[in-house]
N, C-alpha and C. Protein backbone atom coordinates (compact mmCIF):
# COMPACT_ATOMS: atom_id res chain seq x y z
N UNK A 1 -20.84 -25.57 17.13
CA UNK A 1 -19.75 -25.93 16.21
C UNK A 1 -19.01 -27.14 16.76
N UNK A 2 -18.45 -28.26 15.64
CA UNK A 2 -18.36 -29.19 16.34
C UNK A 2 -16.51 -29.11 16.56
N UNK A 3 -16.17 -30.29 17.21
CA UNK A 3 -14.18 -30.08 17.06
C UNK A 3 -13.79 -30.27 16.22
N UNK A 4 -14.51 -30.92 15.03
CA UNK A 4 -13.70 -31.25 13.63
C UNK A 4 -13.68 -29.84 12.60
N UNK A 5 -14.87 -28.73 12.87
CA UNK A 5 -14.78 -27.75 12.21
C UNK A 5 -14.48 -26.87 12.47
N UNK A 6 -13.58 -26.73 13.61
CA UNK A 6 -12.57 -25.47 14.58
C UNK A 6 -11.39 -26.25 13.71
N UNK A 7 -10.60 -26.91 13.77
CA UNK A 7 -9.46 -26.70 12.55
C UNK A 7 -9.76 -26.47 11.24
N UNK A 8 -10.80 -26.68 11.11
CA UNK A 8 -10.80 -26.12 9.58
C UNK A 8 -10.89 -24.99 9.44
N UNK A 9 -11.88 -24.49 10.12
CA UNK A 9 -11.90 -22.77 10.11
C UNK A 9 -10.90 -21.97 10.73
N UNK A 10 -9.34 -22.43 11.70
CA UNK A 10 -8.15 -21.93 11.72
C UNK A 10 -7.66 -22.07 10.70
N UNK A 11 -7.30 -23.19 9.86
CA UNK A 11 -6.51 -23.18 8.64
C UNK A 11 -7.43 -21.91 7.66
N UNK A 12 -8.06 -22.02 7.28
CA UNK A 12 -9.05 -21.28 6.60
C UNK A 12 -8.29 -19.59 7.29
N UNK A 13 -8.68 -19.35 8.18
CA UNK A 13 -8.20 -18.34 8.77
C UNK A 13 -6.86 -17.59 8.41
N UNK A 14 -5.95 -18.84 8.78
CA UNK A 14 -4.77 -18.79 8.48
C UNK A 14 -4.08 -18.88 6.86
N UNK A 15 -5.00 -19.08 5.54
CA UNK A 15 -4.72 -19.25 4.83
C UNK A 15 -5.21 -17.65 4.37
N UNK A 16 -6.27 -17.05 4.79
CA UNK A 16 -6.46 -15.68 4.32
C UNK A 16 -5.37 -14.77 5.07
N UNK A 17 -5.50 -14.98 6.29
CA UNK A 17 -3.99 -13.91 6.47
C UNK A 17 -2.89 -13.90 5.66
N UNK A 18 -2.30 -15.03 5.36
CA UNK A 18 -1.33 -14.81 4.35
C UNK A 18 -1.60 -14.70 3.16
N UNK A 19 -2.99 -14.91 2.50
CA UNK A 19 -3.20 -14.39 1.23
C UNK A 19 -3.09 -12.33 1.33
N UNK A 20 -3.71 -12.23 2.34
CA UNK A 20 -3.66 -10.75 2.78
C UNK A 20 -2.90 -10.42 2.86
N UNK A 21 -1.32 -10.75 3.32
CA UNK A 21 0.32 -10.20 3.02
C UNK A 21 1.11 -10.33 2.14
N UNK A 22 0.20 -11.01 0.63
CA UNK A 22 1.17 -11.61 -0.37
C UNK A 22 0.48 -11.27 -1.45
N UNK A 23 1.14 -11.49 -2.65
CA UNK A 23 0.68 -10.92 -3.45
C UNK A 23 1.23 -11.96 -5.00
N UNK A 24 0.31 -12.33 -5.70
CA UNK A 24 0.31 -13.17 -7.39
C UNK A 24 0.89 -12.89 -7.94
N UNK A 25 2.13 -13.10 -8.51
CA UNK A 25 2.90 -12.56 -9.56
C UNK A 25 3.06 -13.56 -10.96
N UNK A 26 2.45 -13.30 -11.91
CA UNK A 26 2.26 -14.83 -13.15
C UNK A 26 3.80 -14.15 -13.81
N UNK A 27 3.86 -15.52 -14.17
CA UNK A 27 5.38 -15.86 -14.74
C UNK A 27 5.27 -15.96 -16.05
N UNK A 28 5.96 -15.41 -16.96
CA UNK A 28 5.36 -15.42 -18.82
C UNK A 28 6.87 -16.55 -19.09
N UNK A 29 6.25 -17.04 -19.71
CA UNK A 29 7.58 -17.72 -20.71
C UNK A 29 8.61 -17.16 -21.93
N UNK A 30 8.92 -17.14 -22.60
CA UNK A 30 9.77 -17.08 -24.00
C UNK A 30 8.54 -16.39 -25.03
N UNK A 31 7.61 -17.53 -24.82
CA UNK A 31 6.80 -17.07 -26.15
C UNK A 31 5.58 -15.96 -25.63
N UNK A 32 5.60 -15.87 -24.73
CA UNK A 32 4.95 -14.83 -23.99
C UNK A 32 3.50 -15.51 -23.09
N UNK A 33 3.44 -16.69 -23.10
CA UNK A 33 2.59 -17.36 -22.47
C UNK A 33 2.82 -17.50 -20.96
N UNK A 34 1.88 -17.45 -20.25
CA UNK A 34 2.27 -17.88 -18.86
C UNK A 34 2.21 -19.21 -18.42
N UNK A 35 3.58 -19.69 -17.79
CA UNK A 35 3.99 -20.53 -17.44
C UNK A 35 3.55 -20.88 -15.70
N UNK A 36 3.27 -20.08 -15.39
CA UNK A 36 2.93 -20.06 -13.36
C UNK A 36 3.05 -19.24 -12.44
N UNK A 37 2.42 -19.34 -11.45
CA UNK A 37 2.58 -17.84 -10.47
C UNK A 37 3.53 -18.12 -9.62
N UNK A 38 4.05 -16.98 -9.07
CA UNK A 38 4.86 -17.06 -7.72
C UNK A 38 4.24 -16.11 -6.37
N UNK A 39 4.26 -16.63 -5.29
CA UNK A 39 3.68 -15.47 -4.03
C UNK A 39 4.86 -14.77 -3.87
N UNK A 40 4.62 -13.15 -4.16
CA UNK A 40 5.08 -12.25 -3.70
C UNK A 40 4.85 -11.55 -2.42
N UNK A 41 5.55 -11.38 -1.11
CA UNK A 41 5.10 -11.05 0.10
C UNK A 41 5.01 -9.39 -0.36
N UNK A 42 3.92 -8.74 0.90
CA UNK A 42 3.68 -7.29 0.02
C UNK A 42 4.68 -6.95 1.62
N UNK A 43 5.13 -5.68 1.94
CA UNK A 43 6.42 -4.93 3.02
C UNK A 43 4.85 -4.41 3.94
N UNK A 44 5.44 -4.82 4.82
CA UNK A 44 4.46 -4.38 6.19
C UNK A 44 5.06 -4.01 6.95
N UNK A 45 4.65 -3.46 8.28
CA UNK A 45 5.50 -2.82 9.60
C UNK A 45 5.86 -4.33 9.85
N UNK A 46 5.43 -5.10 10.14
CA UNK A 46 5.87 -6.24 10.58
C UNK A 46 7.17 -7.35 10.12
N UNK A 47 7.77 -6.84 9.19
CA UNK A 47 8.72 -6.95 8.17
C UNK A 47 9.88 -8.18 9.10
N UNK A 48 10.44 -9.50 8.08
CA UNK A 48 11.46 -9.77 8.68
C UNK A 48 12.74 -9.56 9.19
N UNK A 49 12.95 -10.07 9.95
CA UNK A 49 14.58 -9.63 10.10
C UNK A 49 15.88 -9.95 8.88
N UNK A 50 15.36 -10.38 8.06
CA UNK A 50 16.22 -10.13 6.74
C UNK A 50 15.47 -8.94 5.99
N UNK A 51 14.16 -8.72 5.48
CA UNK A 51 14.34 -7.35 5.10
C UNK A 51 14.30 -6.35 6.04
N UNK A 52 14.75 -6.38 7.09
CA UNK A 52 14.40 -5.09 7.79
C UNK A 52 16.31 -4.95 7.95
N UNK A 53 17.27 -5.79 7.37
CA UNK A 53 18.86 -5.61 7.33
C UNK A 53 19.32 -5.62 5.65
N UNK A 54 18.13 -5.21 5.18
CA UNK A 54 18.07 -5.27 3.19
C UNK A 54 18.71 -3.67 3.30
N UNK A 55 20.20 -3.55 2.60
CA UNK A 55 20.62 -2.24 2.80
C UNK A 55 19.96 -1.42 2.06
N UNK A 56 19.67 -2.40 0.59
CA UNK A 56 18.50 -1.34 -0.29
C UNK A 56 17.40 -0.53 0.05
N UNK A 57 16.67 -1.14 1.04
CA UNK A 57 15.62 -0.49 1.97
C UNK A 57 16.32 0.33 3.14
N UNK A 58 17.29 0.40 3.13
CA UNK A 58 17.62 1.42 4.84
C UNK A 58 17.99 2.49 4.25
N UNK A 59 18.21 2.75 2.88
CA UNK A 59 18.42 4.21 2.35
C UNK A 59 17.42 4.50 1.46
N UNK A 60 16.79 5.29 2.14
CA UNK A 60 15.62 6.07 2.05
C UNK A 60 15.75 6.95 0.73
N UNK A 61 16.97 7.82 0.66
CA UNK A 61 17.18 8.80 -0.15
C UNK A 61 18.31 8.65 -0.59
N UNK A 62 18.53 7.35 -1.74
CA UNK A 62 20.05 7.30 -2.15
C UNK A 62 20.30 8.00 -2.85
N UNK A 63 19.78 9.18 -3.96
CA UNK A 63 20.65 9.71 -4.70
C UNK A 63 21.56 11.28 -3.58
N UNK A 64 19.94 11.53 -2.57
CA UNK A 64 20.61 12.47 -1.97
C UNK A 64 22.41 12.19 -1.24
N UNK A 65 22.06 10.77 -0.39
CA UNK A 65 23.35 10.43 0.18
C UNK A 65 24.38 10.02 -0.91
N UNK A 66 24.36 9.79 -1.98
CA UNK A 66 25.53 10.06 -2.85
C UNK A 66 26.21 11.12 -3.72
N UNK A 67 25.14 12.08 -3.18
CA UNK A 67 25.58 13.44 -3.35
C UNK A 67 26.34 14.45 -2.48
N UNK A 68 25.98 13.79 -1.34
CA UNK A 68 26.46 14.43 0.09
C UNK A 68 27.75 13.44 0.09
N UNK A 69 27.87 12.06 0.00
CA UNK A 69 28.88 11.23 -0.35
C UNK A 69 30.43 11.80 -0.82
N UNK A 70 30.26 12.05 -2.20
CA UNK A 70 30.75 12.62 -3.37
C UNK A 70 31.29 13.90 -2.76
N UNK A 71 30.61 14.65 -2.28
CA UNK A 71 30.87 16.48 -1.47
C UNK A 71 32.16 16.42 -0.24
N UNK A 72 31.57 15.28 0.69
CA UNK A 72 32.88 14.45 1.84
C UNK A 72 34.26 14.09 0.97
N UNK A 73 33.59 13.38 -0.10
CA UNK A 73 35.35 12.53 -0.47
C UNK A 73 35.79 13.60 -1.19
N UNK A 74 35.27 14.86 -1.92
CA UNK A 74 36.11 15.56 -2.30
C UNK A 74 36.64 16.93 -1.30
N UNK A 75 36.50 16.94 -0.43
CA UNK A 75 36.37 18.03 1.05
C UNK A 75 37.80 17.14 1.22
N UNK A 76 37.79 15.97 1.86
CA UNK A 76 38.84 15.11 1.98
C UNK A 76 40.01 15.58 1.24
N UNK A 77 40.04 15.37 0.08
CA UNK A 77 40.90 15.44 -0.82
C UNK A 77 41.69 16.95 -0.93
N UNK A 78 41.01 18.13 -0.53
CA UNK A 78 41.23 19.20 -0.58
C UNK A 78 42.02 19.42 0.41
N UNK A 79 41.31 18.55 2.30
CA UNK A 79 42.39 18.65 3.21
C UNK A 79 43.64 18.21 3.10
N UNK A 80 43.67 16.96 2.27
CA UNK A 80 45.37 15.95 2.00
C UNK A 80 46.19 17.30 1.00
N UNK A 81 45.56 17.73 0.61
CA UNK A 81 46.20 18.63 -0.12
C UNK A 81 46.99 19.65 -0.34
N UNK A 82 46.18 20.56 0.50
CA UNK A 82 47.03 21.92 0.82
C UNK A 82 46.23 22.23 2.19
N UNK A 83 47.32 23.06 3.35
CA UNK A 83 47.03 23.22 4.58
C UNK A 83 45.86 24.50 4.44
N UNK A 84 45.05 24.27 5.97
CA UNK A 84 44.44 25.44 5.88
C UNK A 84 44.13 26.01 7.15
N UNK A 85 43.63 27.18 7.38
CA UNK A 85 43.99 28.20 8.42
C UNK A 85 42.87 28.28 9.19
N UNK A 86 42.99 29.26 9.95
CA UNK A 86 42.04 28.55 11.30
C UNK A 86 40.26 28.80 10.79
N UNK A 87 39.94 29.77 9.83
CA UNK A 87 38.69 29.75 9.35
C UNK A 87 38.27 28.66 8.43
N UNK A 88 39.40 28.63 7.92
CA UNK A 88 39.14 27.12 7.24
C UNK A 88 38.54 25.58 7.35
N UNK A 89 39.12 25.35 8.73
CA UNK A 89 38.99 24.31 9.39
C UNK A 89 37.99 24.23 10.06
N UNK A 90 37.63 26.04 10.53
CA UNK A 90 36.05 25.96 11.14
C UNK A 90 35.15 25.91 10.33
N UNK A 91 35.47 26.43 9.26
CA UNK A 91 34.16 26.40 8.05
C UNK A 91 34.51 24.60 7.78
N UNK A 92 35.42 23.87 7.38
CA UNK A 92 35.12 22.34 7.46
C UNK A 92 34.69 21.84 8.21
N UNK A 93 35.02 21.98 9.56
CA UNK A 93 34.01 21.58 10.59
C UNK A 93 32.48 21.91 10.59
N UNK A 94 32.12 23.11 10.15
CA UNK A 94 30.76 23.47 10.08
C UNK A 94 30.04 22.44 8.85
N UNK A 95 30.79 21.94 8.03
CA UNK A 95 30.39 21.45 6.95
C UNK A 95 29.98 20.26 6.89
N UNK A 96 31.43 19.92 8.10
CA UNK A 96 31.28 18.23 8.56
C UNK A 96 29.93 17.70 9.43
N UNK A 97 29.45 18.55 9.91
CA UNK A 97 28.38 18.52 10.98
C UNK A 97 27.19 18.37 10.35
N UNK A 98 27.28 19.34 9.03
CA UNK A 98 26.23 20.12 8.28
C UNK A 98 25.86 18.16 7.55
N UNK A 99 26.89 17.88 6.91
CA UNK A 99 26.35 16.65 6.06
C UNK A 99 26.36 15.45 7.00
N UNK A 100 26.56 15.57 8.43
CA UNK A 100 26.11 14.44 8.70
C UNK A 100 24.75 14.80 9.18
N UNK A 101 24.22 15.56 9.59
CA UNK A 101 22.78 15.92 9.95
C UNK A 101 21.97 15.84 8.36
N UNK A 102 22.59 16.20 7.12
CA UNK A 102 21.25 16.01 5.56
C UNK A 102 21.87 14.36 5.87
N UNK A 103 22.89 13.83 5.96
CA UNK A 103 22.80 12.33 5.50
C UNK A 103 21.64 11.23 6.22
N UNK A 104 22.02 11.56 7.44
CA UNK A 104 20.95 11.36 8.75
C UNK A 104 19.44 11.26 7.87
N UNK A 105 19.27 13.09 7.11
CA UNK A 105 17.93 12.61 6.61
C UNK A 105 17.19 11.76 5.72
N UNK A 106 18.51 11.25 4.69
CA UNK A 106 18.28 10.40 3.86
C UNK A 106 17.93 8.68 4.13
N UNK A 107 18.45 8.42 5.40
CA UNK A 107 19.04 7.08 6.15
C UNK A 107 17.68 6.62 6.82
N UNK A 108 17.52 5.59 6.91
CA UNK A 108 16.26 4.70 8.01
C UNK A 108 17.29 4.97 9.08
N UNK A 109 16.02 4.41 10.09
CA UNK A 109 16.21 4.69 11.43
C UNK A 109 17.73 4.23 12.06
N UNK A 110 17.90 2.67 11.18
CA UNK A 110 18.64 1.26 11.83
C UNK A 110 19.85 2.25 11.38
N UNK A 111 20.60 2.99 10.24
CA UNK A 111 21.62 3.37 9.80
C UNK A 111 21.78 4.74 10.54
N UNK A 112 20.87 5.39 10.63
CA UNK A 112 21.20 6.65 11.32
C UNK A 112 21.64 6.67 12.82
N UNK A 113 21.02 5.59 13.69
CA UNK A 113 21.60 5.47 15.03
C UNK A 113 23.05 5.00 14.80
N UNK A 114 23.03 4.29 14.05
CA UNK A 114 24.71 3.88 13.70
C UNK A 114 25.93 4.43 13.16
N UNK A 115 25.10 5.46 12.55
CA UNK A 115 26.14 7.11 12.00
C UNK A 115 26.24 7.73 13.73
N UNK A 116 25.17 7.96 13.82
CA UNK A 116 25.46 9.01 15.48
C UNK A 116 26.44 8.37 16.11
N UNK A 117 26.13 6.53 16.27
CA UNK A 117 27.28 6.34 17.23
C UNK A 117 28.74 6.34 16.67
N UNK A 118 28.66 6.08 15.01
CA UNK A 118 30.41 6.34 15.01
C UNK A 118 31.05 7.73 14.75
N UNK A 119 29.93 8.54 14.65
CA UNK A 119 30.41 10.15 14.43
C UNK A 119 30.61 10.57 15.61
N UNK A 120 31.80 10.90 16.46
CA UNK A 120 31.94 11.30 17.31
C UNK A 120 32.52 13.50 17.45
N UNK A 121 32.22 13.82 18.43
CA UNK A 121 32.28 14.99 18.06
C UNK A 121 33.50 15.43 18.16
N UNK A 122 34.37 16.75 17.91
CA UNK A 122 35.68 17.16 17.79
C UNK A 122 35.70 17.71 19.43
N UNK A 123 36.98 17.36 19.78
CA UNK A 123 37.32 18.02 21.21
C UNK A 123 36.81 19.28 21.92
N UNK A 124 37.26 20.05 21.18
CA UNK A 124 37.62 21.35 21.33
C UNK A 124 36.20 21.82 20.66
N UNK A 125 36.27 23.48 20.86
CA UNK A 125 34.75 24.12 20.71
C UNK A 125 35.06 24.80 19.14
N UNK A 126 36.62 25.27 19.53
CA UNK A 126 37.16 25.91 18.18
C UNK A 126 37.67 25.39 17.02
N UNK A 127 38.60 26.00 16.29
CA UNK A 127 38.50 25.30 14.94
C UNK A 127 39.59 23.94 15.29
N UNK A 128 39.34 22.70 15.16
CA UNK A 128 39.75 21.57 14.77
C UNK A 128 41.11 21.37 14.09
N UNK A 129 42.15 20.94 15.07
CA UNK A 129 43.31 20.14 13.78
C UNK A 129 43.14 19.80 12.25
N UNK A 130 44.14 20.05 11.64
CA UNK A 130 44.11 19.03 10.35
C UNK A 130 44.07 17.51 10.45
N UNK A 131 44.93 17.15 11.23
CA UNK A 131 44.68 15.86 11.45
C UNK A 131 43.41 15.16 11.75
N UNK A 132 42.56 15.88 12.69
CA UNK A 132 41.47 15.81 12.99
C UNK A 132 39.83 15.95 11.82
N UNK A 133 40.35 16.86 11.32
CA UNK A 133 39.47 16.85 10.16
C UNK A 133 39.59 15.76 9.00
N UNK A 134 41.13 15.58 9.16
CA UNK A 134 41.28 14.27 8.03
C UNK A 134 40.86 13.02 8.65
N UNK A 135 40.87 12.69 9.81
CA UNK A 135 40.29 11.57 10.42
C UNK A 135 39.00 11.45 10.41
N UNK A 136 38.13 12.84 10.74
CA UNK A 136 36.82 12.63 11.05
C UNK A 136 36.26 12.78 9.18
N UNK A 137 36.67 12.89 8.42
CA UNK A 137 36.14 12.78 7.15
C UNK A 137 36.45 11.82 6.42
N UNK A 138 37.52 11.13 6.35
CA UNK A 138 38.07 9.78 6.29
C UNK A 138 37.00 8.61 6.84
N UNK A 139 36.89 8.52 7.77
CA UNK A 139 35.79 8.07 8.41
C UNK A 139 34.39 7.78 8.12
N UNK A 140 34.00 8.89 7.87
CA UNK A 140 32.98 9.10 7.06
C UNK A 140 32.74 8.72 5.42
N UNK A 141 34.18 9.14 4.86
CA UNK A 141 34.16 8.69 3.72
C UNK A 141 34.11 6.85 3.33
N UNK A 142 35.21 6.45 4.59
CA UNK A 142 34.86 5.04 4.80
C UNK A 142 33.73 4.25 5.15
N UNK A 143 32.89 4.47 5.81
CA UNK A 143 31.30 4.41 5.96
C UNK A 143 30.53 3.96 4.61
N UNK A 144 30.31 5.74 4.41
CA UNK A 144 30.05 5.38 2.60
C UNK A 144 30.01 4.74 1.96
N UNK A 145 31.12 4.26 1.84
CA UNK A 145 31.61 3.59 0.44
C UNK A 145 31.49 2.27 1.28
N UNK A 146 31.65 1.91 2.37
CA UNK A 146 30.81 0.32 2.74
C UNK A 146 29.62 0.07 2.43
N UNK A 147 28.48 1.48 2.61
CA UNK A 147 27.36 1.15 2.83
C UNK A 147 27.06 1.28 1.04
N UNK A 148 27.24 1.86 -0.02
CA UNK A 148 27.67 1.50 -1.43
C UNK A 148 27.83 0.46 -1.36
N UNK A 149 28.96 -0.20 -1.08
CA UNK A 149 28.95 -1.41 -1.61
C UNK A 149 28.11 -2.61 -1.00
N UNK A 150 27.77 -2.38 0.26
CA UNK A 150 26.97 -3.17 0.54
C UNK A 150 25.52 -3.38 0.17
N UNK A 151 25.20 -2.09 -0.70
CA UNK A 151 23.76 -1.88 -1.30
C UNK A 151 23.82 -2.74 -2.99
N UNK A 152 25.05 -2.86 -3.35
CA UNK A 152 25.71 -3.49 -4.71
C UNK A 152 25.62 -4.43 -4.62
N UNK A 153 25.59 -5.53 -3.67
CA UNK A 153 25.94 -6.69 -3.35
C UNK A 153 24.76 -7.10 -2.81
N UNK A 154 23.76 -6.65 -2.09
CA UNK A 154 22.32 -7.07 -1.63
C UNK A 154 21.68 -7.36 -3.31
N UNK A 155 22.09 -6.11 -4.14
CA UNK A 155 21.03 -6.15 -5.46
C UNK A 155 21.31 -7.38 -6.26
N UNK A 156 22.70 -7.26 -6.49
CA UNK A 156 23.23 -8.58 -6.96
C UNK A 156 22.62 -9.98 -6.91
N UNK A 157 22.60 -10.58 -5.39
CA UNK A 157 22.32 -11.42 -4.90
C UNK A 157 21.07 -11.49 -5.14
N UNK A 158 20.03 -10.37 -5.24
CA UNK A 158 18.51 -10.41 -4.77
C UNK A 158 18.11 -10.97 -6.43
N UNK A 159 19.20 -10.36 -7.58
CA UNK A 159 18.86 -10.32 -8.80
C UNK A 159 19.35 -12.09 -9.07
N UNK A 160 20.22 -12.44 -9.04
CA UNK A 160 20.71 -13.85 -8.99
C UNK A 160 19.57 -15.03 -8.56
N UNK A 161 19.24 -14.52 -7.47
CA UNK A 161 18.32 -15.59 -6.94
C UNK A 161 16.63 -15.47 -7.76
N UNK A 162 16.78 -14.32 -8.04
CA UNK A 162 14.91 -14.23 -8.26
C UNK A 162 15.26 -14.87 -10.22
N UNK A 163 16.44 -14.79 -10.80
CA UNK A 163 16.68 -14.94 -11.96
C UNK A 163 16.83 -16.94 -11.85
N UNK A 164 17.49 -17.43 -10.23
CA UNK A 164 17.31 -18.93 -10.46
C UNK A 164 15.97 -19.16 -10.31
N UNK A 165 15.27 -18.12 -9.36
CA UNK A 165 13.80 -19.03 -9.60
C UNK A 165 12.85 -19.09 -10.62
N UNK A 166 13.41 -17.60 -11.39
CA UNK A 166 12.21 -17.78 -12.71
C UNK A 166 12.70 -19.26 -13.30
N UNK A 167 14.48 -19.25 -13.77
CA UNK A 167 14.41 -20.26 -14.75
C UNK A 167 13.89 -21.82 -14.24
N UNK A 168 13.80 -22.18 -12.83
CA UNK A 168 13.15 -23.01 -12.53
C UNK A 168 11.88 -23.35 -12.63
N UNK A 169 11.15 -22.32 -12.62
CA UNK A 169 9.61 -22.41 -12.80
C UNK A 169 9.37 -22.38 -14.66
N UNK A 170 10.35 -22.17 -15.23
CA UNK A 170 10.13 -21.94 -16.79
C UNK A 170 10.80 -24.07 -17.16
N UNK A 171 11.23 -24.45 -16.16
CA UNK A 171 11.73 -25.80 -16.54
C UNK A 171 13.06 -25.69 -17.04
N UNK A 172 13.64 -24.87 -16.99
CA UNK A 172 15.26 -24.36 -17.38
C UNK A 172 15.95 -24.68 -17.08
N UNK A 173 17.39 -25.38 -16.44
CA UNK A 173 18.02 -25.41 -15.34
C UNK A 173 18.93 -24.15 -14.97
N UNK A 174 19.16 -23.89 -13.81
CA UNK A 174 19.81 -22.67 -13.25
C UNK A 174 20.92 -22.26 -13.70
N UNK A 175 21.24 -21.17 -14.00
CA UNK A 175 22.68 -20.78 -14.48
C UNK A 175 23.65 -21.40 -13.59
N UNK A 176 24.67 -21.56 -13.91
CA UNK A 176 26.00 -21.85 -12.67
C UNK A 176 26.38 -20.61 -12.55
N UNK A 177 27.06 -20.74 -11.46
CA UNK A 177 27.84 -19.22 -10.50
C UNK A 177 28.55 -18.48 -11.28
N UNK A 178 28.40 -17.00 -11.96
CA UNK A 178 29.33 -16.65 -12.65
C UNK A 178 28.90 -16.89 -14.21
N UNK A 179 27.62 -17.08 -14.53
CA UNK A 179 27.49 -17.73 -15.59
C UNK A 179 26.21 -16.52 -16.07
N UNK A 180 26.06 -16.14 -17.49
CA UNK A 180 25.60 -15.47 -18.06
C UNK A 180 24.51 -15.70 -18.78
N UNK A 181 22.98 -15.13 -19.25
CA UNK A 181 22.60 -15.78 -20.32
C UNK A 181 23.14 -15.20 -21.32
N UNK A 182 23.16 -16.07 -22.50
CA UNK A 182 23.52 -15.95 -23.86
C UNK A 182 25.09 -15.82 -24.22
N UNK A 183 25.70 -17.20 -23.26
CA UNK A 183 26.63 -17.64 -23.36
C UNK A 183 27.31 -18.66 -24.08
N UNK A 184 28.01 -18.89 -24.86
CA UNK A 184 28.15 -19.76 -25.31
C UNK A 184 28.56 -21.18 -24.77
N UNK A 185 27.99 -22.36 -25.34
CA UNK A 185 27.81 -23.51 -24.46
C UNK A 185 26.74 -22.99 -22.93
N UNK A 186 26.37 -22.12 -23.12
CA UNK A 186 25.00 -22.19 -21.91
C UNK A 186 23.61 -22.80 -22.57
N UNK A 187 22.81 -23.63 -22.15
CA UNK A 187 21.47 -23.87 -22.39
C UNK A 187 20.72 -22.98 -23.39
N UNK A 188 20.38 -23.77 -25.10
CA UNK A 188 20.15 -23.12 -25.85
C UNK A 188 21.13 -21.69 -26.70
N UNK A 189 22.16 -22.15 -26.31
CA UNK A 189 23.13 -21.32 -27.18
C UNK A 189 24.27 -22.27 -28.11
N UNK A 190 24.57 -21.59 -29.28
CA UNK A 190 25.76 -22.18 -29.77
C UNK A 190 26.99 -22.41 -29.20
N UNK A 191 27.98 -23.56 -29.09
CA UNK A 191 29.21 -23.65 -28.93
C UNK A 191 29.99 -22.60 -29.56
N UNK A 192 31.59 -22.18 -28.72
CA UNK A 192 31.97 -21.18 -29.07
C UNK A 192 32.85 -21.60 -29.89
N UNK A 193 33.58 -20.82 -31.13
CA UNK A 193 34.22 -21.65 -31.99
C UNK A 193 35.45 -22.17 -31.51
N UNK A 194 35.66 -23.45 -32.09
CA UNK A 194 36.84 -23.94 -31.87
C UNK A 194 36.46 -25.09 -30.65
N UNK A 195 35.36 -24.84 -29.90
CA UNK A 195 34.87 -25.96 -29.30
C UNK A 195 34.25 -27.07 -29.50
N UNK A 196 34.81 -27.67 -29.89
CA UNK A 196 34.63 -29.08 -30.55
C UNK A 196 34.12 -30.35 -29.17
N UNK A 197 32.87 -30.23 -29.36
CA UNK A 197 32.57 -31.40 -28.21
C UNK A 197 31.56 -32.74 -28.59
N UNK A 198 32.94 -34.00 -29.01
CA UNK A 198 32.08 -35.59 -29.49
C UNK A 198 31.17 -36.20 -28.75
N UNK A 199 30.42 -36.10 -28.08
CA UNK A 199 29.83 -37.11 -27.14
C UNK A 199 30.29 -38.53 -27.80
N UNK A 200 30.50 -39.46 -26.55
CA UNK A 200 31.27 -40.75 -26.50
C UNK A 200 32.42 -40.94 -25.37
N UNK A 201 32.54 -42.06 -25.37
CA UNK A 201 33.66 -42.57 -24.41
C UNK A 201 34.99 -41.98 -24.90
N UNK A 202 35.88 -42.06 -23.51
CA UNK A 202 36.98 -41.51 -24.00
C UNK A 202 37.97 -41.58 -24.53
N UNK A 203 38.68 -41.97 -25.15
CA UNK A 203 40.08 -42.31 -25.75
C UNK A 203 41.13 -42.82 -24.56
């Protein structure tokens, strides 16, 4: 083999590996014709360090953890509420333990080491302060509702961007920030009434 056909047969090489991690996705137009493909990467162990911090992917079992979610913030609400007695607090404590071990099961690896380290355990062996129970469920409830919203805001973004690239590949130009299809004054829509716009110089 000579030296001019050892790079070709790396590129070659190198062009099937990544055909092997990706995947054709054809793009239809308006009228239902296809307009062009895009490479879709397929999820491997080998995954980047942006999807391997995709919150959508680190919850494994979201409806379970917003069920167990939902069970905390209203447990919460019951402690702000009215006091309770020493079985009480042990049965909340048993409870508190109980849903962070099912949440654990719902969670990838990266979120569950990160619950263990901010769940810390209660002092004492016996039943737990009120204060204590309102802190350590508070806590928890705060968690939550970050990791909610941070799963809201990955989709968002993921939906935004894959929506500028279709309209680019369709020859479209991109929505602006905040901008809707089937807006008025957006690309291919009517002006909204009362918007009166002359093209010409200005007065």
């Amino acid at each position: 083999m000579t030296d001019a056909q050892q790079p070709q047969n790396a590129e070659a090489h190198d062009a099937e590996a990544q055909d092997a991690t990706a995947r054709t996705v054809v793009v239809v137009g308006p009228d239902g014709q296809p307009v062009g493909t895009m490479q879709v990467p397929e999820e491997s162990d080998g995954a980047t360090e942006s999807t391997r911090e995709d919150p959508a992917k680190l919850v494994e079992q979201p409806a379970k953890v917003m069920r167990i979610g939902s069970m905390i913030k209203q447990l919460l609400e019951e402690v702000r509420a009215a006091p309770l007695d020493e079985a009480g607090r042990a049965r909340l404590k048993e409870i508190h333990h109980r849903s962070i071990v099912e949440l654990e099961d719902g969670l990838a690896p990266e979120l569950r080491q990160e619950l263990d380290r901010l769940s810390l355990p209660f002092t004492e062996d016996g039943a737990p302060s009120e204060p204590e129970l309102r802190v350590a469920q508070a806590q928890l409830v705060g968690w939550l509702e970050g990791l909610f919203h941070g799963i809201q805001a990955a989709l968002v973004a993921q939906q935004m961007a894959a929506r500028s690239q279709l309209d680019q590949m369709r020859g479209r130009p991109a929505l602006p920030a905040g901008a809707m299809p089937g807006m008025p004054g957006m690309p291919g829509q009517p002006a909204a009434p009362g918007d009166d716009r002359h093209p010409g110089q200005y007065l």
